[in-house]
Protein backbone atom coordinates (compact mmCIF):
# COMPACT_ATOMS: atom_id res chain seq x y z
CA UNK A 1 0.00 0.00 0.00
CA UNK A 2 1.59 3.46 -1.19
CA UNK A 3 1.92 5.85 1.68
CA UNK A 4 -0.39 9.03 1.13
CA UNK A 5 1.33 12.23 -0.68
CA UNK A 6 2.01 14.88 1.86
CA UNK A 7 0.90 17.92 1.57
CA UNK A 8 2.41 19.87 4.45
CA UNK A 9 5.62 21.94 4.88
CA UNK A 10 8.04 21.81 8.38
CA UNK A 11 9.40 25.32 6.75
CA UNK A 12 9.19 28.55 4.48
CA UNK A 13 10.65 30.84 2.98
CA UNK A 14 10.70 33.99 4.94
CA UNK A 15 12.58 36.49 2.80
CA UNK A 16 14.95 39.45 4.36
CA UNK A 17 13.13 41.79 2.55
CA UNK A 18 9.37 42.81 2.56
CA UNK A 19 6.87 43.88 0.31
CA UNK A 20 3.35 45.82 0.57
CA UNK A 21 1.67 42.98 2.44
CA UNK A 22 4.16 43.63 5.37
CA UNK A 23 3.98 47.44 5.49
CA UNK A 24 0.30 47.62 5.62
CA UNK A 25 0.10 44.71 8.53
CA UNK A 26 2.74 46.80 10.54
CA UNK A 27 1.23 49.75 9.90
CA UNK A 28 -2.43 48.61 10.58
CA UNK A 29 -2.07 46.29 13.26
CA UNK A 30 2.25 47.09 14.69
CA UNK A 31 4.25 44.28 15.61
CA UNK A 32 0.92 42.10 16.33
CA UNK A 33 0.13 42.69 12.61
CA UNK A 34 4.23 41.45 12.06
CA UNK A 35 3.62 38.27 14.43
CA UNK A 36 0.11 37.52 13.43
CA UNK A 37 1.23 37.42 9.24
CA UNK A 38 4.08 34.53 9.79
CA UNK A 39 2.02 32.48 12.47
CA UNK A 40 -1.09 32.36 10.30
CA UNK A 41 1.33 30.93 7.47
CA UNK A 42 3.06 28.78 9.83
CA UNK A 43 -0.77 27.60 10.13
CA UNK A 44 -1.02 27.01 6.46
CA UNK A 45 2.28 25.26 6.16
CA UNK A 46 0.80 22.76 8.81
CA UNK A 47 -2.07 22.15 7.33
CA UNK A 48 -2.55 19.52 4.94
CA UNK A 49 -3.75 20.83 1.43
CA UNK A 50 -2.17 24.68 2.66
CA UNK A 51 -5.54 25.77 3.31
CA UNK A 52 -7.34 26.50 6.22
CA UNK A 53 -11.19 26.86 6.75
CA UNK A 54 -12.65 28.96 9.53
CA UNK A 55 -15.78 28.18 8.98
CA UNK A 56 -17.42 26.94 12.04
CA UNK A 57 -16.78 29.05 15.83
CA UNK A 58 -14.27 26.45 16.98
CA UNK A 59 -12.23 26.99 13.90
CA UNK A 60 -12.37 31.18 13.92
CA UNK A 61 -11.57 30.85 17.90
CA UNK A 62 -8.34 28.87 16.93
CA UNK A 63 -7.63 31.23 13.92
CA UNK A 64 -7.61 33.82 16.72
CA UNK A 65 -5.53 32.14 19.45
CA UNK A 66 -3.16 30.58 16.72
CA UNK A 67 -2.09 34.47 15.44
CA UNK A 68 -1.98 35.85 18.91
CA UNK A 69 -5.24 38.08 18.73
CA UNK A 70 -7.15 39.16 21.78
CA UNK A 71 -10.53 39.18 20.02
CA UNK A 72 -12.04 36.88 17.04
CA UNK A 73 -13.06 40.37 15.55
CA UNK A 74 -9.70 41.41 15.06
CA UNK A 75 -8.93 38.08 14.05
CA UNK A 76 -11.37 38.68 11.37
CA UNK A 77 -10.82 42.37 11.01
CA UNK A 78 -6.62 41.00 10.11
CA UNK A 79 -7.88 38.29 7.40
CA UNK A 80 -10.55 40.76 5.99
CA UNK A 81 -7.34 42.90 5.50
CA UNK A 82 -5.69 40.18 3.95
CA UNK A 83 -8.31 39.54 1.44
CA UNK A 84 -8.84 43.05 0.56
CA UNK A 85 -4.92 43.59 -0.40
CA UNK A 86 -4.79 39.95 -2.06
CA UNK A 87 -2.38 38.42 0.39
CA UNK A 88 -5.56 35.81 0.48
CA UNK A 89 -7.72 34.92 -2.08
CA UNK A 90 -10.28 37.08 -1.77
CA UNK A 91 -13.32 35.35 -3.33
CA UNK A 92 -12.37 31.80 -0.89
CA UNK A 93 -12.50 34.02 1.90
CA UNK A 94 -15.53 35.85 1.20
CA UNK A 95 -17.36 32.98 -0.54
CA UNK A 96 -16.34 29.95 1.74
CA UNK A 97 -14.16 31.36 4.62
CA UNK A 98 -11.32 29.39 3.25
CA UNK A 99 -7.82 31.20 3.57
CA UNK A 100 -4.97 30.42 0.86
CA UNK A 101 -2.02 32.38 0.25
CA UNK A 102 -0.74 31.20 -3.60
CA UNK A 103 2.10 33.26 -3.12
CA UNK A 104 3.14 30.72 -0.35
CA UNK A 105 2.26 27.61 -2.37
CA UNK A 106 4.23 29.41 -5.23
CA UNK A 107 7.40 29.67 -2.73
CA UNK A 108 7.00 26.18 -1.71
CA UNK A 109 7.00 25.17 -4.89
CA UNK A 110 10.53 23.61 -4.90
CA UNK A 111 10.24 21.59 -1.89
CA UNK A 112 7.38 19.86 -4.02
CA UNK A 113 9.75 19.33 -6.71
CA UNK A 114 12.06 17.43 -4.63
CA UNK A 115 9.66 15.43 -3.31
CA UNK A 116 8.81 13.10 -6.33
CA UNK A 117 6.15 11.59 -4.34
CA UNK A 118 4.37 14.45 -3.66
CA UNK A 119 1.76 16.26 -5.52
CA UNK A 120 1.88 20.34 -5.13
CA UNK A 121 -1.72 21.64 -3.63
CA UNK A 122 -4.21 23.28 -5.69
CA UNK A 123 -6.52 25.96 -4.65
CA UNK A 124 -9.81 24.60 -3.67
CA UNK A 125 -12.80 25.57 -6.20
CA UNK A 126 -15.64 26.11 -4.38
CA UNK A 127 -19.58 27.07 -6.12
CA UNK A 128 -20.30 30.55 -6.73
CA UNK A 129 -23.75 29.85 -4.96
CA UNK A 130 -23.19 31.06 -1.46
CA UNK A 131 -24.21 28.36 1.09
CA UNK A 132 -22.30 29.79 3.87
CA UNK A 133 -25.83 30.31 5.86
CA UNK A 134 -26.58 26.78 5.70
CA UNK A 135 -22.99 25.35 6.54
CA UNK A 136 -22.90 23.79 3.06
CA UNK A 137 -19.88 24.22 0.88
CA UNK A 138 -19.49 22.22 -2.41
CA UNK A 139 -15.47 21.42 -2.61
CA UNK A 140 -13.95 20.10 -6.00
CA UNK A 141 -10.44 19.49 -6.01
């Protein structure tokens, strides 16, 4: 039996220098903005598939522990930020409450190389019909 393809990284790359994502965080949110930006995609690295749903209250309360927010709503209030400068994908956030970065698939992208076993993740594709209300979300991929 063929073991299962991992899809989770032990490390990233975490570049010297920063770009617009970084400047806004720090100067929206300081050094919590800083801290909050690497943990969340030390969270995605960890997670199988790079993509983490915060769906449900359990999840959101762990999204806001996991960065080192005091409050779910600026939890929230950080991602919405995220979304709205495309460090996220903005229409998985909005649409299913799913957060991926592609730009950290994209720099993990030769660590799946050298794994010949491994496939790279793909963005989940979710329907455009909004069933957030109802707790039903129609994956593919």
């Amino acid at each position: 039996m063929a073991r299962p393809h991992k899809q989770t990284a032990d490390y990233f790359p975490h570049y010297a220098g920063h770009g617009k994502t970084m400047f806004i965080l720090e100067a929206k949110y300081g050094i919590e903005g800083y801290a909050a930006w690497f943990k969340l995609l030390e969270l995605l690295c960890s997670t199988p598939g790079h993509c983490f749903w915060a769906a449900s209250t359990e999840e959101k309360e762990f999204l806001t522990a996991k960065t080192g927010f005091t409050s779910t709503e600026k939890a929230q209030g950080f991602i919405d930020t995220l979304a709205a400068i495309g460090a996220i994908d903005t229409k998985l956030w909005e649409n299913a409450e799913g957060i991926w970065s592609q730009n950290l698939v994209d720099n993990l992208s030769s660590m799946y190389n050298k794994r010949h076993s491994s496939v790279m993740p793909r963005k989940p594709v979710y329907d455009d019909i909004n069933h957030k209300d109802a707790n039903i979300i129609s994956i593919k991929g």
